[in-house]
C-alpha atoms as a PDB file:
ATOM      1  CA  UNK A   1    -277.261 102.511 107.511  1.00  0.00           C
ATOM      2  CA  UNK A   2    -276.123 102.339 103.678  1.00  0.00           C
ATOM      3  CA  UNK A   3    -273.218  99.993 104.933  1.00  0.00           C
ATOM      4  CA  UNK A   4    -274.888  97.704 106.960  1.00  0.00           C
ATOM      5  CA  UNK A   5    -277.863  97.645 103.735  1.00  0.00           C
ATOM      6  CA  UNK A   6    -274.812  96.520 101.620  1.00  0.00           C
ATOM      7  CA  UNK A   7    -272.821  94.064 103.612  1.00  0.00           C
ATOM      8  CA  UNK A   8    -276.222  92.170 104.480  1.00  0.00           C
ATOM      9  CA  UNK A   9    -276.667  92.104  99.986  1.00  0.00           C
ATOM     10  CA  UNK A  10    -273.495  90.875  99.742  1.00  0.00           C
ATOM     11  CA  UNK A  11    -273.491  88.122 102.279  1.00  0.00           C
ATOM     12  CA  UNK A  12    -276.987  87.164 100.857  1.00  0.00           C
ATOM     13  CA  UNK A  13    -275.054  86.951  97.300  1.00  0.00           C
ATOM     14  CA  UNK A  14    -272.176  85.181  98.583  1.00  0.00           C
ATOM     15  CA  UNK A  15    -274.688  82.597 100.548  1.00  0.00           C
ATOM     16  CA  UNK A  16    -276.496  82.243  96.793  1.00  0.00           C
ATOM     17  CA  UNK A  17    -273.384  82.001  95.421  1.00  0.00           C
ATOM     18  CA  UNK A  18    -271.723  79.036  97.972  1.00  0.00           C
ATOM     19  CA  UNK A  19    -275.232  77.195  97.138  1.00  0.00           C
ATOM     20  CA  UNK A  20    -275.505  77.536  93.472  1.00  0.00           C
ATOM     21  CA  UNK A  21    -271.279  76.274  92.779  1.00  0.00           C
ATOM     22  CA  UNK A  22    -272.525  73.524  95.683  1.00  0.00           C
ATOM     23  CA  UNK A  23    -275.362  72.383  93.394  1.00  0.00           C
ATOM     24  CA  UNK A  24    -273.038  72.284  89.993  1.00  0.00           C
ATOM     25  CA  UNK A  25    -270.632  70.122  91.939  1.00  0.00           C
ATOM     26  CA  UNK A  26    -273.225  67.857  93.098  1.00  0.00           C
ATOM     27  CA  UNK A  27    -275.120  68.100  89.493  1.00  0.00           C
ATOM     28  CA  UNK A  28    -271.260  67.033  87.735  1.00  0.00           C
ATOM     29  CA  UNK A  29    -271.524  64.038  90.498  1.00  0.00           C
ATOM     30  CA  UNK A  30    -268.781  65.352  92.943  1.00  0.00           C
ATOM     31  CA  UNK A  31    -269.059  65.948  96.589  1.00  0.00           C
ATOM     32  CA  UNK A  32    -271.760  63.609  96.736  1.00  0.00           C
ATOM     33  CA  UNK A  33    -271.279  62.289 100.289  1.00  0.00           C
ATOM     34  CA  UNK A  34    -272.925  64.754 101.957  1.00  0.00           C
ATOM     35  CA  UNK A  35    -276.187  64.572 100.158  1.00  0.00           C
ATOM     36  CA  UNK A  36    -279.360  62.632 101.357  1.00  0.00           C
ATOM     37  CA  UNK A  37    -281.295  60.070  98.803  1.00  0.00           C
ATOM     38  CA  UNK A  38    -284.022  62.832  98.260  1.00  0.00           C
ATOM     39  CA  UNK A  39    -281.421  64.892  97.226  1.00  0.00           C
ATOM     40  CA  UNK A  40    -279.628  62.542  94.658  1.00  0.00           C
ATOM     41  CA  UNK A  41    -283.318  61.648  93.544  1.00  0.00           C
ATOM     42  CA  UNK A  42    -283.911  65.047  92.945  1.00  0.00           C
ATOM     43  CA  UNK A  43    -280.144  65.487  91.359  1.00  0.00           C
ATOM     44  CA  UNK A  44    -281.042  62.634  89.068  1.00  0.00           C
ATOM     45  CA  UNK A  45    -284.056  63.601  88.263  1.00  0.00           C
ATOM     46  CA  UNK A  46    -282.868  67.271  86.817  1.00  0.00           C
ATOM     47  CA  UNK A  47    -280.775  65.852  85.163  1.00  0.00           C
ATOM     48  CA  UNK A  48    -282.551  63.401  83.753  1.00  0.00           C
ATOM     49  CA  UNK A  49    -284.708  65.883  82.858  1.00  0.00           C
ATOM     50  CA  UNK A  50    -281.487  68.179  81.221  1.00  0.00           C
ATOM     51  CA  UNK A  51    -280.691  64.739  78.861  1.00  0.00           C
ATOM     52  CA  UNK A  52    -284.147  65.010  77.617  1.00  0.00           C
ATOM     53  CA  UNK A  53    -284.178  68.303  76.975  1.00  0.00           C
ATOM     54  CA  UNK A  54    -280.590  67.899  75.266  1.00  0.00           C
ATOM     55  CA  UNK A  55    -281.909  64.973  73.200  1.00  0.00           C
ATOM     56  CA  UNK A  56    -285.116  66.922  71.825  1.00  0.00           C
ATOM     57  CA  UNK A  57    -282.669  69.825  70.518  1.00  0.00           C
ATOM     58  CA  UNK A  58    -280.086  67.234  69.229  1.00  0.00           C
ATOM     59  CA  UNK A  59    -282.671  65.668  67.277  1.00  0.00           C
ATOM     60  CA  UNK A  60    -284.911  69.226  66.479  1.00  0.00           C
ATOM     61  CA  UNK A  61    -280.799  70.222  64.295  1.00  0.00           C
ATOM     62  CA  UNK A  62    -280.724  66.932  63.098  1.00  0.00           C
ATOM     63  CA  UNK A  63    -284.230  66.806  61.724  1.00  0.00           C
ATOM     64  CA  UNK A  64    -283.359  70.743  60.093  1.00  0.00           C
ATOM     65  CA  UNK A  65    -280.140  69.367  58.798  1.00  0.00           C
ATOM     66  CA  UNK A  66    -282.170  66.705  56.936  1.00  0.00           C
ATOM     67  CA  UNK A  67    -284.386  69.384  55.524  1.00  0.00           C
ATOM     68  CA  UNK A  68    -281.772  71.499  54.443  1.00  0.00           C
ATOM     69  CA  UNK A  69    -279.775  67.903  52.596  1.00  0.00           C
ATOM     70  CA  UNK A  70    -282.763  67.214  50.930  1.00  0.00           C
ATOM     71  CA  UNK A  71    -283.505  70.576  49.436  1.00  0.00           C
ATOM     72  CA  UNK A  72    -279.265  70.542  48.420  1.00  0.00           C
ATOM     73  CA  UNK A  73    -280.791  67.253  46.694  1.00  0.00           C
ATOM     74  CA  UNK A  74    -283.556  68.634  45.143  1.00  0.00           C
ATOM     75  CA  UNK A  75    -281.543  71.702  43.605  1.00  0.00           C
ATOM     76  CA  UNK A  76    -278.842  69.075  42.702  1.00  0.00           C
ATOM     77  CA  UNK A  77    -281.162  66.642  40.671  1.00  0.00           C
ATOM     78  CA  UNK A  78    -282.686  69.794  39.067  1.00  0.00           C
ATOM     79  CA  UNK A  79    -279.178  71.053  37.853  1.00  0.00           C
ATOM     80  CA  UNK A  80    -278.496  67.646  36.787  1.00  0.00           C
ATOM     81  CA  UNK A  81    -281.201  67.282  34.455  1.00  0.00           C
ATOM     82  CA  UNK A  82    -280.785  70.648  33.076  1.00  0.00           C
ATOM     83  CA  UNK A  83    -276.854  69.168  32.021  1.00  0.00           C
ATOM     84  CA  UNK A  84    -277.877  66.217  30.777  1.00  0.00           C
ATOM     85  CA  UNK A  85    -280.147  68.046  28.162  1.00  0.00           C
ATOM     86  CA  UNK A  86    -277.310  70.286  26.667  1.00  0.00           C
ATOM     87  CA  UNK A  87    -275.407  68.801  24.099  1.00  0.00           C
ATOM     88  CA  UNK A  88    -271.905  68.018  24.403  1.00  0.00           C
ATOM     89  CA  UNK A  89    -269.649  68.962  21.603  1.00  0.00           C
ATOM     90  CA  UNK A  90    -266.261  66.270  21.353  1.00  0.00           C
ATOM     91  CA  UNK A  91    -263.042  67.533  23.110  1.00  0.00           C
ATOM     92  CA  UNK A  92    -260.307  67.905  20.639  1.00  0.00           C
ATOM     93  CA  UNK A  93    -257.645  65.303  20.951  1.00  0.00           C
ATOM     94  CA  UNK A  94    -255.030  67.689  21.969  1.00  0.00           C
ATOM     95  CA  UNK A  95    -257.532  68.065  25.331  1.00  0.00           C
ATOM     96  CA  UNK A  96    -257.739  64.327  25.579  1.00  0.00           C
ATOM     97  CA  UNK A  97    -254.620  63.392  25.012  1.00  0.00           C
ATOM     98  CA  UNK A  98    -252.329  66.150  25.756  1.00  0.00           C
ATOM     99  CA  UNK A  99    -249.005  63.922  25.209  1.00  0.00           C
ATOM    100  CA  UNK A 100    -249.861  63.637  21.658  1.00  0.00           C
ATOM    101  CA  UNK A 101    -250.261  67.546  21.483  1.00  0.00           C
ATOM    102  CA  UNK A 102    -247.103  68.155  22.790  1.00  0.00           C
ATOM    103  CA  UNK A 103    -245.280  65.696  20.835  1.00  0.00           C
ATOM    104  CA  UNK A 104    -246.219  67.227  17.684  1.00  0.00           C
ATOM    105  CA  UNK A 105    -244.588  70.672  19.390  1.00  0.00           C
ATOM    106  CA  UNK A 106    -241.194  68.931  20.098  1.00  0.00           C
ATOM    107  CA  UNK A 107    -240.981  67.589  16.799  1.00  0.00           C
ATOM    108  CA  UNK A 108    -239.934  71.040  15.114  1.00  0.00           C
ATOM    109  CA  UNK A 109    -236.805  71.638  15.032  1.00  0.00           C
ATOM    110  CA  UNK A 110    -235.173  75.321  15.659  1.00  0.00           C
ATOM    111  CA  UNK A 111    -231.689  76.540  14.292  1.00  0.00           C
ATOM    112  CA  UNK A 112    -231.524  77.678  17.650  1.00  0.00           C
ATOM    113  CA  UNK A 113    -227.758  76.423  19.060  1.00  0.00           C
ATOM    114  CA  UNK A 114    -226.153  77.823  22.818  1.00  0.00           C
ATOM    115  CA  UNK A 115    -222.668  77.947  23.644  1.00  0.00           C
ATOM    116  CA  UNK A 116    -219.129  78.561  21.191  1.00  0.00           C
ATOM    117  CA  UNK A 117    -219.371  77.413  17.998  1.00  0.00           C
END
């Protein structure tokens, strides 16, 4: 009695399961040729329906994207202000112009000789 209880679930499920892969076929536009013009009316409608569904959460992350930019704006044009009131102290020319720095270096001379005398 268990048995039969389970085989009849399980060719119910498989049924369900033949129908529902049948339906994403027909819903990714193959096997088509069997189907009636209510059916591909009602295909086109769902997924019509899908595409605006798709579109409303493309544009619902866009629109939070936005928000989020323009408060990264805000923040940004806040810090900015703050630097532009601190005074800036002159860079030394060695930090400017390095090559002048380092010229001054090689200039000394060493005692320093390698190899025989």
């Amino acid at each position: 009695l268990r048995t039969q209880h389970f085989q009849k679930d399980a060719s119910a499920m498989t049924k369900k399961i033949k129908l529902l892969e049948d339906h994403k076929r027909n819903l990714l536009g193959d096997d088509l040729e069997s189907c009636s013009i209510d059916e591909l009316e009602k295909i086109e409608d769902q997924l019509a329906q899908s595409l605006t569904d798709i579109k409303a959460r493309k544009n619902q992350l866009l629109r939070q994207k936005i928000e989020k930019l323009k408060e990264e704006v805000e923040i940004l044009a806040k810090e900015n202000a703050e630097l532009k009131k601190i005074e800036v102290q002159p860079l030394p020319p060695s930090v400017i112009r390095p090559e002048v720095h380092r010229r001054r270096i090689s200039d000394v001379e060493t005692e320093l000789f390698i190899g025989p005398p």
